[in-house]
C-alpha atoms as a PDB file:
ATOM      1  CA  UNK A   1    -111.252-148.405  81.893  1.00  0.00           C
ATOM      2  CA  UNK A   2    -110.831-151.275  84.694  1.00  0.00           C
ATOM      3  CA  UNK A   3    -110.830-149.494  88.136  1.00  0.00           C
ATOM      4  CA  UNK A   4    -109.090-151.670  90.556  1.00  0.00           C
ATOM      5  CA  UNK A   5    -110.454-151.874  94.200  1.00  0.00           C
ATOM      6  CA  UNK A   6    -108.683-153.989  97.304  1.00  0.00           C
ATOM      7  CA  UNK A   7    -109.881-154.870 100.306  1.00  0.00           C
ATOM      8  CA  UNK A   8    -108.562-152.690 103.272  1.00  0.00           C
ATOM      9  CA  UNK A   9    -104.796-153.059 103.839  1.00  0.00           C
ATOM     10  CA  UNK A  10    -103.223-152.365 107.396  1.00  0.00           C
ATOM     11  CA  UNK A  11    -100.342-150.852 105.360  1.00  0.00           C
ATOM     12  CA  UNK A  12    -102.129-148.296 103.988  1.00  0.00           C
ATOM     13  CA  UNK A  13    -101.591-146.731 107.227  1.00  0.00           C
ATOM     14  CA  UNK A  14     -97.903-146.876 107.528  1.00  0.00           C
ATOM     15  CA  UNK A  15     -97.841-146.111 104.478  1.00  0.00           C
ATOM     16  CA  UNK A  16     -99.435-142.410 105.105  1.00  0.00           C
ATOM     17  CA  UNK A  17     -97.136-141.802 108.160  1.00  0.00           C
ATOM     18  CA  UNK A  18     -93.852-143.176 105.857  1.00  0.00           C
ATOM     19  CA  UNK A  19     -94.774-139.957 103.071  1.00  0.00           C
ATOM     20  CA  UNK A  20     -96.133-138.009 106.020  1.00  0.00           C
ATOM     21  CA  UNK A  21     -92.561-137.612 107.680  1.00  0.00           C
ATOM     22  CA  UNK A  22     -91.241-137.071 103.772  1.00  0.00           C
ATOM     23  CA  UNK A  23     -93.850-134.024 103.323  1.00  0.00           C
ATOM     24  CA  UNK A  24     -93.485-132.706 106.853  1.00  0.00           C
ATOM     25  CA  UNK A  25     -89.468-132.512 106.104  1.00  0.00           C
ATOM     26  CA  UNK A  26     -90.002-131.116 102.298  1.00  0.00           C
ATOM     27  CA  UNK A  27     -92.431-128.535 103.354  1.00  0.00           C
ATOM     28  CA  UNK A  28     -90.995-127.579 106.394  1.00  0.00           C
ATOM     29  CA  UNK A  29     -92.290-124.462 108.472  1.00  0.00           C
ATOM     30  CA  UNK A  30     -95.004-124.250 105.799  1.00  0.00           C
ATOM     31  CA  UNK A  31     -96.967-127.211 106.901  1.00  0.00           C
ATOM     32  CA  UNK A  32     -99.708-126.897 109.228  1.00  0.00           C
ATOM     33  CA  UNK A  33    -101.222-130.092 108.487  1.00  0.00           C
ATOM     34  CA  UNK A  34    -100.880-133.351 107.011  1.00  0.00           C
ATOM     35  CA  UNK A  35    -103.772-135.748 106.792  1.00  0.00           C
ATOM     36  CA  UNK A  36    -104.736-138.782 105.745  1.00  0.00           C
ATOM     37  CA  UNK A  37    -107.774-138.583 103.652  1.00  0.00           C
ATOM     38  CA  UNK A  38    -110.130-141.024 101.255  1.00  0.00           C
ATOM     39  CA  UNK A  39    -111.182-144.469 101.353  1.00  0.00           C
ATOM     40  CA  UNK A  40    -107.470-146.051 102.513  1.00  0.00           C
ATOM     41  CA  UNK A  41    -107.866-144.033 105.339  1.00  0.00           C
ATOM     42  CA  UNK A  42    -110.929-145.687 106.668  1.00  0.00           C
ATOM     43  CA  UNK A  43    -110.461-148.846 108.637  1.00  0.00           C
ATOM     44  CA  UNK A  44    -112.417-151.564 106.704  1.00  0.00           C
ATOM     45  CA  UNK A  45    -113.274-149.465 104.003  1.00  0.00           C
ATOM     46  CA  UNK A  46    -112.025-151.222  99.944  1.00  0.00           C
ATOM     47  CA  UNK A  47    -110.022-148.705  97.890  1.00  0.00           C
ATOM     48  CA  UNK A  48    -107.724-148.214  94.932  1.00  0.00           C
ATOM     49  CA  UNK A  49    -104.569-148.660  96.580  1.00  0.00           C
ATOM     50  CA  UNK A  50    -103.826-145.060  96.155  1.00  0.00           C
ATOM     51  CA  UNK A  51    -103.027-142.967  99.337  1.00  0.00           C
ATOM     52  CA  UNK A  52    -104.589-139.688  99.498  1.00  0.00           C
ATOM     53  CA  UNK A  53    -102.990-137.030 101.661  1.00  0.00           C
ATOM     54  CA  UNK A  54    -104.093-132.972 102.631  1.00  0.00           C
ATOM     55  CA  UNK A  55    -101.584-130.886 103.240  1.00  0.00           C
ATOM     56  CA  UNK A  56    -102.300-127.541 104.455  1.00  0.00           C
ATOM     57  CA  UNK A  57     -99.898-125.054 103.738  1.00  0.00           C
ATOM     58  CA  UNK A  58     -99.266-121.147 104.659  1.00  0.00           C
ATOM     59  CA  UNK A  59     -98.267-119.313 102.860  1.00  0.00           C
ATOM     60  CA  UNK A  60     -99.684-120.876  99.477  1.00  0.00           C
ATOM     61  CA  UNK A  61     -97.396-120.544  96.879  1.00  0.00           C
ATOM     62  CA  UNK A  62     -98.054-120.700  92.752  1.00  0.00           C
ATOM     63  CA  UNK A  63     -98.216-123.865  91.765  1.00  0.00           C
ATOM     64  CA  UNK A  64     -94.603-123.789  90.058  1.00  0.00           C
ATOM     65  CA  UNK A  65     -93.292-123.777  93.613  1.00  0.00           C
ATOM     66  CA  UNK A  66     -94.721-126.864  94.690  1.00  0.00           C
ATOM     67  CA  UNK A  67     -93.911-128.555  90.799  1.00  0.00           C
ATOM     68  CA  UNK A  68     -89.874-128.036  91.130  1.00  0.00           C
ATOM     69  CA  UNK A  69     -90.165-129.212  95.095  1.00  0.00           C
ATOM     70  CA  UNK A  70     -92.322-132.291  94.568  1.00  0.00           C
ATOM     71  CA  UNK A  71     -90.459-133.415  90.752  1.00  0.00           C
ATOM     72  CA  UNK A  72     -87.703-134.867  92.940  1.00  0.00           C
ATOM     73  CA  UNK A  73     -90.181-136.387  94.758  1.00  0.00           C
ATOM     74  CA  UNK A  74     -91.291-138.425  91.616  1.00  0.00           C
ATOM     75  CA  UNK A  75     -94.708-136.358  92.296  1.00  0.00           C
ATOM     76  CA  UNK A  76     -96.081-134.863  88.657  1.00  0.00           C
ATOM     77  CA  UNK A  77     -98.685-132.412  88.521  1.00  0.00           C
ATOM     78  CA  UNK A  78    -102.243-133.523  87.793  1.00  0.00           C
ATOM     79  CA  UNK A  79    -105.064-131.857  86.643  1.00  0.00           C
ATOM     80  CA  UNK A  80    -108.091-131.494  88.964  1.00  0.00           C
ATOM     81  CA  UNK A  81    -111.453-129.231  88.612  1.00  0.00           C
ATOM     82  CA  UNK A  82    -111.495-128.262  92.169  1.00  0.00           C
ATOM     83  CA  UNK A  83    -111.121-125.005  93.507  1.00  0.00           C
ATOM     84  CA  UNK A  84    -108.518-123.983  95.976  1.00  0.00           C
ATOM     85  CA  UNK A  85    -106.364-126.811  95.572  1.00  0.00           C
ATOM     86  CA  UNK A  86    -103.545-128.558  93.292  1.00  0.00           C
ATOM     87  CA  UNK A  87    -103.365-131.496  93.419  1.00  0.00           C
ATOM     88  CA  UNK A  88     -99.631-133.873  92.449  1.00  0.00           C
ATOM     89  CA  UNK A  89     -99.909-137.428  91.472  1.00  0.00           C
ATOM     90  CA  UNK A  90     -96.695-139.602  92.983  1.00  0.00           C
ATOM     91  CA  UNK A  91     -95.330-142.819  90.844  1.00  0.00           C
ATOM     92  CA  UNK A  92     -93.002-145.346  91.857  1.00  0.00           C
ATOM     93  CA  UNK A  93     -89.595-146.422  90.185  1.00  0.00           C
ATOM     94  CA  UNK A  94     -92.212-148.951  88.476  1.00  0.00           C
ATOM     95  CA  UNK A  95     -94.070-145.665  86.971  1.00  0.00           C
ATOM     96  CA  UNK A  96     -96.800-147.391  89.550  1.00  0.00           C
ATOM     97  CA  UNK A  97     -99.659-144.684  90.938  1.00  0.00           C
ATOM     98  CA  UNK A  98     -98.734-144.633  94.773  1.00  0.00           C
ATOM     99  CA  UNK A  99    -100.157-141.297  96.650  1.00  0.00           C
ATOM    100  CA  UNK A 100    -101.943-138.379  95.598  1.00  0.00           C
ATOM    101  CA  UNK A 101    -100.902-135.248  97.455  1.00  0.00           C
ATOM    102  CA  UNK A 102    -103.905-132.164  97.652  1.00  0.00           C
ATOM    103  CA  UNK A 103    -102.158-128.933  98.873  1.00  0.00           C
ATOM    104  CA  UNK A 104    -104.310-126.644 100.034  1.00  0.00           C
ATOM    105  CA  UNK A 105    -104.650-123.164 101.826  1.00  0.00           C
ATOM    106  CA  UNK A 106    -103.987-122.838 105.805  1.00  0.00           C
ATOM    107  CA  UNK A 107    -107.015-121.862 107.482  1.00  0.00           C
ATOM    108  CA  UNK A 108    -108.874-122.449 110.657  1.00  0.00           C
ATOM    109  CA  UNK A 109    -111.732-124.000 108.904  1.00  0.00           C
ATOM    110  CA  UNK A 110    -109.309-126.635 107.579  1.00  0.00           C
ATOM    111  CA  UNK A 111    -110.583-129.633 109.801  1.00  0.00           C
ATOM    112  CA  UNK A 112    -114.451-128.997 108.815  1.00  0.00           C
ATOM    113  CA  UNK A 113    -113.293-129.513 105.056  1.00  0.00           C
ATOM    114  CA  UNK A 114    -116.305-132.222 104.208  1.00  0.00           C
ATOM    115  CA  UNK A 115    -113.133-134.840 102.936  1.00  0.00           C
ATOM    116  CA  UNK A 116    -112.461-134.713 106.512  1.00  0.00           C
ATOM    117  CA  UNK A 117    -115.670-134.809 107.578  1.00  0.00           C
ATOM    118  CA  UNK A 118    -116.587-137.975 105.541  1.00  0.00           C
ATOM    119  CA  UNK A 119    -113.452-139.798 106.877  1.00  0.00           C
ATOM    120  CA  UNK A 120    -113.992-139.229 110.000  1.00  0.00           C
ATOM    121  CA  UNK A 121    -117.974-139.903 110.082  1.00  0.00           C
ATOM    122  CA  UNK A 122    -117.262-143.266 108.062  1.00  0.00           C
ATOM    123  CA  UNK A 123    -114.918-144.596 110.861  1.00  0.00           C
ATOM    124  CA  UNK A 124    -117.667-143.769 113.487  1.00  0.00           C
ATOM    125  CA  UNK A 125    -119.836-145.891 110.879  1.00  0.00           C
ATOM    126  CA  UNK A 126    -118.596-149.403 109.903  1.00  0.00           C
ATOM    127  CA  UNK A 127    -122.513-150.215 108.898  1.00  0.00           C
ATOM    128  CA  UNK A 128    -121.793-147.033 106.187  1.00  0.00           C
ATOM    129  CA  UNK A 129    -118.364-148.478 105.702  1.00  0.00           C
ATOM    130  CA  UNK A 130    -119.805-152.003 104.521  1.00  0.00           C
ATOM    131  CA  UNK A 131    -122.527-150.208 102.175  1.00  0.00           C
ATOM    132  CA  UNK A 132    -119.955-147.470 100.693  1.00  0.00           C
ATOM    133  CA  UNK A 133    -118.157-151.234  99.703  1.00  0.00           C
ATOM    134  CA  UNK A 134    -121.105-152.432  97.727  1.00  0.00           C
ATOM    135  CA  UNK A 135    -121.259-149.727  95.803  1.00  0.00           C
ATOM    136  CA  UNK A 136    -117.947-149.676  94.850  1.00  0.00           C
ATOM    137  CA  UNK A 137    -117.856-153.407  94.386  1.00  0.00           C
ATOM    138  CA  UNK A 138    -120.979-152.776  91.756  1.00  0.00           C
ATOM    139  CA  UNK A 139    -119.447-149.816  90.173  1.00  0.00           C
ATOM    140  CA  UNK A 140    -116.128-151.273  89.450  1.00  0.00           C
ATOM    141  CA  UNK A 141    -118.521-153.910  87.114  1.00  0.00           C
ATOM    142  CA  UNK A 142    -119.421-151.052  84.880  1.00  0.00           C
ATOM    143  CA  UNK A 143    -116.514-149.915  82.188  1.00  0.00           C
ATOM    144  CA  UNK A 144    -115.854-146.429  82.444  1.00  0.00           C
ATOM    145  CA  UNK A 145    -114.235-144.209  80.067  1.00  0.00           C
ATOM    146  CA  UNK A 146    -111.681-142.269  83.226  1.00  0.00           C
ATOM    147  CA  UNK A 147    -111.417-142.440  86.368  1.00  0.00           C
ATOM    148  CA  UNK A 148    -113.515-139.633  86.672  1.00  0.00           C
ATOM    149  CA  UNK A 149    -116.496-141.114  85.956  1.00  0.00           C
ATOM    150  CA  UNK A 150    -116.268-143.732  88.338  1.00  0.00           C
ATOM    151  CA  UNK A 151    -115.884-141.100  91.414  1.00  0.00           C
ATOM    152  CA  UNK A 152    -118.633-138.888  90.180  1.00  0.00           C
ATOM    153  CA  UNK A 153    -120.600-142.678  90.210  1.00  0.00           C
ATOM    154  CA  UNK A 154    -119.952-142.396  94.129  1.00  0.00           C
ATOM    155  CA  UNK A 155    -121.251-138.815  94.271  1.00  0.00           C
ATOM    156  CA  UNK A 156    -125.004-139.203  95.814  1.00  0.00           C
ATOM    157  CA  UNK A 157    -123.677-141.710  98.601  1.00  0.00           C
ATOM    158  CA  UNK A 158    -120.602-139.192  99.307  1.00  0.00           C
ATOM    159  CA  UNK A 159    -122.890-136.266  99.278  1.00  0.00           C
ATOM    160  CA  UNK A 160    -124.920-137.999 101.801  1.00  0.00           C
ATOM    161  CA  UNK A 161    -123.225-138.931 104.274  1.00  0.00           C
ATOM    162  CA  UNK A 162    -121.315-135.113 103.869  1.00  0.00           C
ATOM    163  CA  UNK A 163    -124.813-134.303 104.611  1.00  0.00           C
ATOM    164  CA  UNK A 164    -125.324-136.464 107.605  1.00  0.00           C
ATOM    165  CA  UNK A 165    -122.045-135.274 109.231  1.00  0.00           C
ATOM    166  CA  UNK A 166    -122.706-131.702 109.192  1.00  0.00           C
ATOM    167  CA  UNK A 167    -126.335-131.551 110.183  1.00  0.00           C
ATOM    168  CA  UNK A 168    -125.000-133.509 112.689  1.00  0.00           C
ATOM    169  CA  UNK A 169    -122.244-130.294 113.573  1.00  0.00           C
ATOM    170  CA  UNK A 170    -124.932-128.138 112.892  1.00  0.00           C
ATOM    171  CA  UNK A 171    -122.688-126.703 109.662  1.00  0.00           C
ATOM    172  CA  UNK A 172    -124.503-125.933 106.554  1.00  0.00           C
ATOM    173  CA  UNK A 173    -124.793-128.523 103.706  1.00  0.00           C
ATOM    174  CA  UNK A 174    -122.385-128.067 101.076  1.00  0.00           C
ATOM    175  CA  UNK A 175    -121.773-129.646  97.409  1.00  0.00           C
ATOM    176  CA  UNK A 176    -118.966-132.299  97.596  1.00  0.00           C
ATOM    177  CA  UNK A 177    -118.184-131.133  94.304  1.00  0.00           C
ATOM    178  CA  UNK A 178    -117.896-127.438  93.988  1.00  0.00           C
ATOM    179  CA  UNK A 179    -117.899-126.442  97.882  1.00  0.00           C
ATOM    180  CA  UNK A 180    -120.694-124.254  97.456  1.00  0.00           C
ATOM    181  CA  UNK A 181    -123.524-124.105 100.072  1.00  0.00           C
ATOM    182  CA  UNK A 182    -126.987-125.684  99.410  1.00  0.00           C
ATOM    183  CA  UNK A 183    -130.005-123.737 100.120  1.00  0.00           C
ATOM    184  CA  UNK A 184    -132.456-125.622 102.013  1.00  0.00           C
ATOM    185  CA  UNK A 185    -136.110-125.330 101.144  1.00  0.00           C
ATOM    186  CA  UNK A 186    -138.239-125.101 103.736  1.00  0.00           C
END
């Protein structure tokens, strides 16, 4: 599978607030919070040109609610293996991959999510910005089989600087993959 990774693009920004205003007026009083998340939304950072968005919504609804809202959105379900979240997949009139859209559960611990955490380390970071690139400029060499290979590729470096942010908040480490808590041995 080729993986295609761009340099940063200003756009990717307005692009965010352009769906942002189109999920904050489909979900309506369910919203609590819409955020730009993943690589385009880290100033200098490369990316697949695919904008990744959190919304948190109460109350959350079975999946089927969110399928018949977002289908006339040109959103389609995806699959994804983490828990406490579905995730939708949006395509342009070019069948193009655009956005991906994570709904998730309202709660107070929302903003200490570690997707959140990671963005907002990285931008503090540009020297962690410029090595998270080359290793995603060496990965994309290699030919996975999905996509999914490539991002679990990126899972030490994630899972370290996850690590590095909440030490830093004093929050317990936690796996970037399953959310569960890592004992430390000491």
């Amino acid at each position: 599978m080729n993986i295609a990774i761009e340099e940063y693009c200003e756009n990717w920004k307005k692009e965010f607030e352009n769906e942002r205003e189109i999920l904050f007026d489909t979900f309506r009083n369910d919203s609590k919070a819409i955020e730009h998340i993943g690589s385009t939304s880290i100033p200098g950072q490369s990316a697949k040109p695919v904008i990744d968005i959190f919304i948190a919504v109460s109350p959350f609804r079975k999946v089927s609610f969110y399928d018949r809202m977002l289908h006339v959105k040109n959103y389609r379900q995806a699959a994804t293996d983490i828990p406490g979240r579905y995730l939708f997949s949006k395509y342009n009139n070019e069948n193009i991959w655009t956005h991906n859209l994570h709904i998730l559960s309202w709660d107070n611990e929302f903003y200490l999510r570690n997707e959140i955490l990671f963005r907002d380390y990285l931008r503090k970071k540009p020297e962690l910005v410029n090595k998270y690139n080359d290793l995603k400029k060496q990965l994309v060499l290699k030919n996975y089989d999905s996509l999914e290979e490539y991002t679990k590729a990126k899972t030490q470096f994630i899972q370290e600087v996850v690590d590095l942010t909440r030490i830093e908040r004093g929050l317990p480490r936690q796996n970037v993959w399953t959310m569960e808590y890592i004992k430390d041995d000491k």
